[in-house]
Protein backbone atom coordinates (compact mmCIF):
# COMPACT_ATOMS: atom_id res chain seq x y z
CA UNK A 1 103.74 83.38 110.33
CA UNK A 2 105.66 86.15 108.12
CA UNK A 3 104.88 84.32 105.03
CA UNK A 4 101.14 84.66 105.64
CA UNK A 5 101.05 88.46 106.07
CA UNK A 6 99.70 90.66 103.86
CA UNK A 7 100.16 93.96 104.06
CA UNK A 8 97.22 96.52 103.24
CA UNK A 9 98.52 100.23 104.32
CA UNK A 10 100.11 102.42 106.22
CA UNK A 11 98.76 104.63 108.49
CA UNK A 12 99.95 107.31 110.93
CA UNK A 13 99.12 106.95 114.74
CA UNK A 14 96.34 110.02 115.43
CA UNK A 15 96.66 112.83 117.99
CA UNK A 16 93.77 110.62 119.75
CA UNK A 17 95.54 107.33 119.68
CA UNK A 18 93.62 106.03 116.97
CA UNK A 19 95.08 103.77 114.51
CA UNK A 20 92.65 104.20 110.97
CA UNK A 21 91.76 100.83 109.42
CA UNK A 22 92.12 100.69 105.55
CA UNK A 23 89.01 99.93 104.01
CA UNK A 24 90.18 97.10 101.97
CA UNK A 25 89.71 95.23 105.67
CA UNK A 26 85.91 95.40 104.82
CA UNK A 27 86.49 92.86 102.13
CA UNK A 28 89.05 90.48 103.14
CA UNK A 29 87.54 90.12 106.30
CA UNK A 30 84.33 90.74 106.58
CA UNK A 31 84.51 94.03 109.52
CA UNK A 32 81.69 96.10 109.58
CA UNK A 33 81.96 99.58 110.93
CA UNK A 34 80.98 100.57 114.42
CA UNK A 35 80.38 96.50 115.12
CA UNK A 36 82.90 94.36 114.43
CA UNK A 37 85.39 93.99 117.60
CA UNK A 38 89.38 93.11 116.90
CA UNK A 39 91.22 91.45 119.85
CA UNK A 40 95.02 92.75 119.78
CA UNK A 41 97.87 90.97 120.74
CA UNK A 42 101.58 91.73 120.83
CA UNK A 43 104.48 90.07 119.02
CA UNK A 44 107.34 91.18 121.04
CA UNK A 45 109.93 89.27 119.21
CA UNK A 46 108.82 90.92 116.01
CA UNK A 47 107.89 94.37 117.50
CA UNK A 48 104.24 93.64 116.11
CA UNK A 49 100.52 94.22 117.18
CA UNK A 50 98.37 91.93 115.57
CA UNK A 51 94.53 92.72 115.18
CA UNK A 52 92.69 89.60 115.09
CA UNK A 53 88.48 89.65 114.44
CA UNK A 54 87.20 88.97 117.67
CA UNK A 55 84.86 85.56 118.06
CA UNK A 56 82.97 87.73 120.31
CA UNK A 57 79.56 88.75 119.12
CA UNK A 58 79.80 91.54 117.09
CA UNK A 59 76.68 93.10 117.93
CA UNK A 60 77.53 92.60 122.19
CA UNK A 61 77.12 96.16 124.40
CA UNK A 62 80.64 96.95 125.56
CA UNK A 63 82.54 95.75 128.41
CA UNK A 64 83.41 99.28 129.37
């Protein structure tokens, strides 16, 4: 799987625990802002989180 990562940025964690998305993510995937939901897994062997676009529907009310 290393070979087909691509790296985009850097970012720092925020005070809130948000993690900033770069905006070249608009383009190579597709995300739209405010809508489009990422599902995140862990890669413990690599000490990884992975952010993959969710196949939910974008436009669905939150599960909160």
């Amino acid at each position: 799987m290393a070979d087909k990562l691509i790296y985009l940025d850097t970012y720092a964690l925020q005070q809130d625990m948000r993690i900033r998305m770069p905006k070249s993510i608009l383009a190579n995937i597709g995300a739209k802002k405010g809508e489009t939901r990422f599902d995140i897994y862990l890669d413990s062997n690599n000490d990884a989180l992975i952010l993959k676009k969710s196949p939910r529907d974008e436009h669905a009310e939150s599960e909160i």
